[in-house]
PDB file of N, CA and C in Angstrom:
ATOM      1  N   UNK A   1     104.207 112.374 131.455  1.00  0.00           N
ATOM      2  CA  UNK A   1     104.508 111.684 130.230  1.00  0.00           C
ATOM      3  C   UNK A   1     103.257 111.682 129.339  1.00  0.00           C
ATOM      4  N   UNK A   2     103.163 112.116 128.087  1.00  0.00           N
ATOM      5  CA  UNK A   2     102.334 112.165 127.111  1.00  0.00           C
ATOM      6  C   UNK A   2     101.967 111.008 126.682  1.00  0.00           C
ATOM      7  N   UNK A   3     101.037 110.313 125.965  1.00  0.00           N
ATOM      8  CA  UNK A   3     100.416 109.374 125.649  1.00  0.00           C
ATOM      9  C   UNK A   3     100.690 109.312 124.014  1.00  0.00           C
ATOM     10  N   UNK A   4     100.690 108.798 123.360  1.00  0.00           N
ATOM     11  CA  UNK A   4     100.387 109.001 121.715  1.00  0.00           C
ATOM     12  C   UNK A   4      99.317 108.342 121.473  1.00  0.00           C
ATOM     13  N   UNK A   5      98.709 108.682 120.537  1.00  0.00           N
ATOM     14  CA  UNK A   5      97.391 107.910 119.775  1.00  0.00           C
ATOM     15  C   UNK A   5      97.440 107.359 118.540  1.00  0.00           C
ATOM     16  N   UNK A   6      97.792 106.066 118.863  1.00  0.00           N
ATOM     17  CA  UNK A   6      98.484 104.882 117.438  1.00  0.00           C
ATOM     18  C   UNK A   6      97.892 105.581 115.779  1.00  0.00           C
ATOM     19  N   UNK A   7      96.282 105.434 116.048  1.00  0.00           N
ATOM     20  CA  UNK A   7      95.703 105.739 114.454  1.00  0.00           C
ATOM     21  C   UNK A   7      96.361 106.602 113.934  1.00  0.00           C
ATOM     22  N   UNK A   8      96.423 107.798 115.054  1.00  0.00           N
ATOM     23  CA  UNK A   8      96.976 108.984 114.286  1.00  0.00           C
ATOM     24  C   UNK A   8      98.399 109.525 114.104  1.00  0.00           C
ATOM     25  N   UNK A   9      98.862 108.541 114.183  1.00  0.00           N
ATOM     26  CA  UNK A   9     100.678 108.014 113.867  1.00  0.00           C
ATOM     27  C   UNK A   9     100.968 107.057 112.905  1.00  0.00           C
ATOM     28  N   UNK A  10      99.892 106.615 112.329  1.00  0.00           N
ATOM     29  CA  UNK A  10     100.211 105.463 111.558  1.00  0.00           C
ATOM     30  C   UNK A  10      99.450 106.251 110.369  1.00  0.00           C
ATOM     31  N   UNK A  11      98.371 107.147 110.488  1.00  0.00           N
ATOM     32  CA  UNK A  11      98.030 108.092 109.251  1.00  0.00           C
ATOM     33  C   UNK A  11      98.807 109.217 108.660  1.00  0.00           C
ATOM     34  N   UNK A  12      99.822 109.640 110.048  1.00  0.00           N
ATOM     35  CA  UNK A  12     100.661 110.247 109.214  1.00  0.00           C
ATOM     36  C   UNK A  12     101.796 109.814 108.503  1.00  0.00           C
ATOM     37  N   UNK A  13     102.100 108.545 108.985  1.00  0.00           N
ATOM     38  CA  UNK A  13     103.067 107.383 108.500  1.00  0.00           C
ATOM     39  C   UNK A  13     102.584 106.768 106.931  1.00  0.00           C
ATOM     40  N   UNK A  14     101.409 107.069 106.614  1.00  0.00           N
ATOM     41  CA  UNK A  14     100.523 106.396 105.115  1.00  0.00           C
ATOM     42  C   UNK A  14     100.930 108.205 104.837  1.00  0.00           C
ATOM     43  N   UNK A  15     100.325 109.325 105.169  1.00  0.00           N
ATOM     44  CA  UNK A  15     100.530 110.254 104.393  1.00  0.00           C
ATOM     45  C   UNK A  15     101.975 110.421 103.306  1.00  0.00           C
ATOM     46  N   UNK A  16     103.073 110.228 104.381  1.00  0.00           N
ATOM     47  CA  UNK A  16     104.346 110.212 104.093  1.00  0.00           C
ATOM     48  C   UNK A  16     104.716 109.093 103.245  1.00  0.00           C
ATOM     49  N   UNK A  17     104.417 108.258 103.073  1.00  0.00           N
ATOM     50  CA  UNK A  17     104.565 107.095 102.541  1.00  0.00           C
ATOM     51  C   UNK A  17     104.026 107.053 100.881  1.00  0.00           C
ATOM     52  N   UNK A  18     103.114 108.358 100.995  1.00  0.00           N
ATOM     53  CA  UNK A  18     102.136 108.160  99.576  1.00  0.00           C
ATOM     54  C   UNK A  18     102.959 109.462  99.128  1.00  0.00           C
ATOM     55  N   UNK A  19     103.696 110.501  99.568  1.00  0.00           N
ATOM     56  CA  UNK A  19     104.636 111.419  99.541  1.00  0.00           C
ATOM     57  C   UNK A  19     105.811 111.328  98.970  1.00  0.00           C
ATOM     58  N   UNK A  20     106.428 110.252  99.396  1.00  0.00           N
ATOM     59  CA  UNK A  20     107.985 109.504  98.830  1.00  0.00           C
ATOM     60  C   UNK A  20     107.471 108.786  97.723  1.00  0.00           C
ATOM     61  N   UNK A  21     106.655 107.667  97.748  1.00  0.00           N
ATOM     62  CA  UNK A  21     106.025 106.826  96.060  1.00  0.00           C
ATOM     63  C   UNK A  21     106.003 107.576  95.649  1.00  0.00           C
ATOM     64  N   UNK A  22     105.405 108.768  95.613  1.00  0.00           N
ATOM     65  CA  UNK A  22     104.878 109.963  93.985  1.00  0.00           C
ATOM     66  C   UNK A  22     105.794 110.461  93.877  1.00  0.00           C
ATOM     67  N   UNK A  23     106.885 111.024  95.136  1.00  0.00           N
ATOM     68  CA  UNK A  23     108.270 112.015  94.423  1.00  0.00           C
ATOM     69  C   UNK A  23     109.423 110.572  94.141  1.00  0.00           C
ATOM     70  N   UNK A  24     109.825 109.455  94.297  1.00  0.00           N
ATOM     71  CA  UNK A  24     110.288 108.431  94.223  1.00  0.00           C
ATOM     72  C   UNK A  24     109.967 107.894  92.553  1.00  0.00           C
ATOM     73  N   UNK A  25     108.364 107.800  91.943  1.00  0.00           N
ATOM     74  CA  UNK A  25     107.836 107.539  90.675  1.00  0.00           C
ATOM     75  C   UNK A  25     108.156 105.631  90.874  1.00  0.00           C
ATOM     76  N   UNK A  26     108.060 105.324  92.140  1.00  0.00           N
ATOM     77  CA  UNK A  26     107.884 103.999  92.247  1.00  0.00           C
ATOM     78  C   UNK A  26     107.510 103.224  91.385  1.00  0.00           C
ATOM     79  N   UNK A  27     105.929 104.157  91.123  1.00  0.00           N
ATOM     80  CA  UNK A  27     104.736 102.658  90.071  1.00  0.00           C
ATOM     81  C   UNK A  27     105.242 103.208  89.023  1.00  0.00           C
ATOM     82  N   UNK A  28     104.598 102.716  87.773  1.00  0.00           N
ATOM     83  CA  UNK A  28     104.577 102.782  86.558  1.00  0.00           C
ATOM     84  C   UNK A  28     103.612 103.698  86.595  1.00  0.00           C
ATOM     85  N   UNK A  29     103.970 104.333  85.481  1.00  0.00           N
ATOM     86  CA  UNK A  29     104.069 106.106  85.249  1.00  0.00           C
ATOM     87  C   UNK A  29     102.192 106.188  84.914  1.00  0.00           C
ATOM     88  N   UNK A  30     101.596 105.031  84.267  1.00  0.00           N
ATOM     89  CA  UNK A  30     100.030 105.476  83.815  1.00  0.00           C
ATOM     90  C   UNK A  30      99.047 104.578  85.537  1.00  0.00           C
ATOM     91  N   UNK A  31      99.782 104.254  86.345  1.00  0.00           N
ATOM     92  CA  UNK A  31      99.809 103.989  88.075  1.00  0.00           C
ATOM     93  C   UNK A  31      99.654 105.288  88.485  1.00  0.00           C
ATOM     94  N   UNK A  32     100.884 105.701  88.323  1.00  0.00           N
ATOM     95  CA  UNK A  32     101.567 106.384  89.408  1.00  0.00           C
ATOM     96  C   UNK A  32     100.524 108.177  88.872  1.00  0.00           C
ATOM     97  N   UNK A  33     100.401 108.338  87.551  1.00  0.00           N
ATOM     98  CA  UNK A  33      99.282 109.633  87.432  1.00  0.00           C
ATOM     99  C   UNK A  33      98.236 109.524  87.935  1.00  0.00           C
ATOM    100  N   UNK A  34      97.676 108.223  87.737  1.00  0.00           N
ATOM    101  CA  UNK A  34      96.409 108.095  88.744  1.00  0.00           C
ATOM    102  C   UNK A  34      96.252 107.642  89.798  1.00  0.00           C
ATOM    103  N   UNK A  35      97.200 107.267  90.435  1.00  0.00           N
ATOM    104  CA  UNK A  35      97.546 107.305  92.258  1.00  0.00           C
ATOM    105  C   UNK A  35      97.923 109.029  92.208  1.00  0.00           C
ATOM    106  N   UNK A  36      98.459 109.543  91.733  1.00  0.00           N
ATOM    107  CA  UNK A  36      98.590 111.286  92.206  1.00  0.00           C
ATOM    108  C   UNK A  36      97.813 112.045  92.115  1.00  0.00           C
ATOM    109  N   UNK A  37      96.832 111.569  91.121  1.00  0.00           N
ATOM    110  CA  UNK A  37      95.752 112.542  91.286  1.00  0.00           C
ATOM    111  C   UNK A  37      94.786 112.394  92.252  1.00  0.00           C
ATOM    112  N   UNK A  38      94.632 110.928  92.676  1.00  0.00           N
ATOM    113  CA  UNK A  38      93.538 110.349  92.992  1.00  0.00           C
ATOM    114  C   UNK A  38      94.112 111.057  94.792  1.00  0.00           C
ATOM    115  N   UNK A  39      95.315 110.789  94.843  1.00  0.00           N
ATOM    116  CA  UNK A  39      95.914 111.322  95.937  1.00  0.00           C
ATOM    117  C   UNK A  39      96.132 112.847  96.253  1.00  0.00           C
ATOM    118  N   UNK A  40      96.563 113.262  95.731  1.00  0.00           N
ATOM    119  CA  UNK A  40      97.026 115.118  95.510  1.00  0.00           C
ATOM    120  C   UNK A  40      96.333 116.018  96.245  1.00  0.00           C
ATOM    121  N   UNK A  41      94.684 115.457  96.467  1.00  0.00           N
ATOM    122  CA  UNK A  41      94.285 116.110  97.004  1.00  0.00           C
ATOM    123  C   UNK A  41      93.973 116.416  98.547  1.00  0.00           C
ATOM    124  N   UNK A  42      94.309 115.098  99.087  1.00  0.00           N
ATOM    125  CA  UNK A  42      94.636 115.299 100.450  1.00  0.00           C
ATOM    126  C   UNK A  42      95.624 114.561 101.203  1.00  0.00           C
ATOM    127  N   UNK A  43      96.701 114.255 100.461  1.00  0.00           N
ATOM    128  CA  UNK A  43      97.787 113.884 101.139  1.00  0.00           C
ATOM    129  C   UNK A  43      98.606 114.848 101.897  1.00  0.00           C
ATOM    130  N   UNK A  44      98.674 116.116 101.502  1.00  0.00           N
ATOM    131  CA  UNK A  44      99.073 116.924 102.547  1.00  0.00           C
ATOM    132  C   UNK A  44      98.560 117.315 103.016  1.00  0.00           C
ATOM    133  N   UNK A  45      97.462 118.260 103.047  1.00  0.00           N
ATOM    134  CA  UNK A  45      96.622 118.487 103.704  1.00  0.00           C
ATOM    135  C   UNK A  45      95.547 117.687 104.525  1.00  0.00           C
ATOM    136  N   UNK A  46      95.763 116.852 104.750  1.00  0.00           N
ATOM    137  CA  UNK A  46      95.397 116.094 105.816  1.00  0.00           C
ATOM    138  C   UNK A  46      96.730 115.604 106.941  1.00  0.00           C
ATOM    139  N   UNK A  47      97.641 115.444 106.004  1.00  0.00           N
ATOM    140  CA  UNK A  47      99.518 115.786 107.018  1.00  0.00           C
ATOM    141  C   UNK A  47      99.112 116.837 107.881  1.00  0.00           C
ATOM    142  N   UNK A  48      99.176 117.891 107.577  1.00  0.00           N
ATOM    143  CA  UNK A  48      99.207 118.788 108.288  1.00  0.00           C
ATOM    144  C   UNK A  48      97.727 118.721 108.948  1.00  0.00           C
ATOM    145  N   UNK A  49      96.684 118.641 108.711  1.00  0.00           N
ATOM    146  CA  UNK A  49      95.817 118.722 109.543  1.00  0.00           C
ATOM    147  C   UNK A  49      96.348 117.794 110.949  1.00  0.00           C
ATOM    148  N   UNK A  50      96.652 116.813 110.650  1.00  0.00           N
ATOM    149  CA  UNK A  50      96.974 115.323 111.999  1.00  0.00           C
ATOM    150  C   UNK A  50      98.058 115.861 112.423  1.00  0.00           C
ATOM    151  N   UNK A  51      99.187 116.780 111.754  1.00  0.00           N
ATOM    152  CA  UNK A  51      99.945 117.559 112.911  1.00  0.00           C
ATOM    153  C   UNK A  51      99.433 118.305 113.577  1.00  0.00           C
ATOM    154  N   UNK A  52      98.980 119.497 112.876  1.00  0.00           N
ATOM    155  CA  UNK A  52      98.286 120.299 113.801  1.00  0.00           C
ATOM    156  C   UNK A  52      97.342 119.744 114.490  1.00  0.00           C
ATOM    157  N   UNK A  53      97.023 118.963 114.973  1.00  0.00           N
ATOM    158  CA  UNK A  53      95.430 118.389 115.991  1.00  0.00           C
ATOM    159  C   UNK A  53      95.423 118.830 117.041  1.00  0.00           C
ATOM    160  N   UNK A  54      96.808 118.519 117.845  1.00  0.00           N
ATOM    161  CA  UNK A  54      97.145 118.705 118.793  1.00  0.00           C
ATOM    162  C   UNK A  54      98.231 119.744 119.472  1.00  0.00           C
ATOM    163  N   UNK A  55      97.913 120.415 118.476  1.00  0.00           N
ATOM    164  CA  UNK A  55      99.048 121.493 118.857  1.00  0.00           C
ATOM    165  C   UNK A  55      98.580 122.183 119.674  1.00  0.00           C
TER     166      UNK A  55
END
């Protein structure tokens, strides 16, 4: 039986989370450009890095 490692289940759980707000347009739109930019740059690519870790 495999183990999981909480941090890195709960970072990909914030990745995804900051994924749906920006395609969702949750905040208010002069928010939500500068949460996407401020974000954009490693919200997926850090997804995929914490998938791949352990592959």
């Amino acid at each position: 039986m495999q183990q999981r490692i909480d941090f890195i289940d709960l970072a990909k759980g914030v990745c995804i989370l900051l994924v749906v707000l920006n395609h969702a347009q949750f905040l208010p739109y002069h928010l939500s450009l500068n949460l996407s930019n401020a974000c954009s740059a490693f919200r997926i690519p850090f997804y995929f890095f914490l998938s791949g870790l352990f592959f």
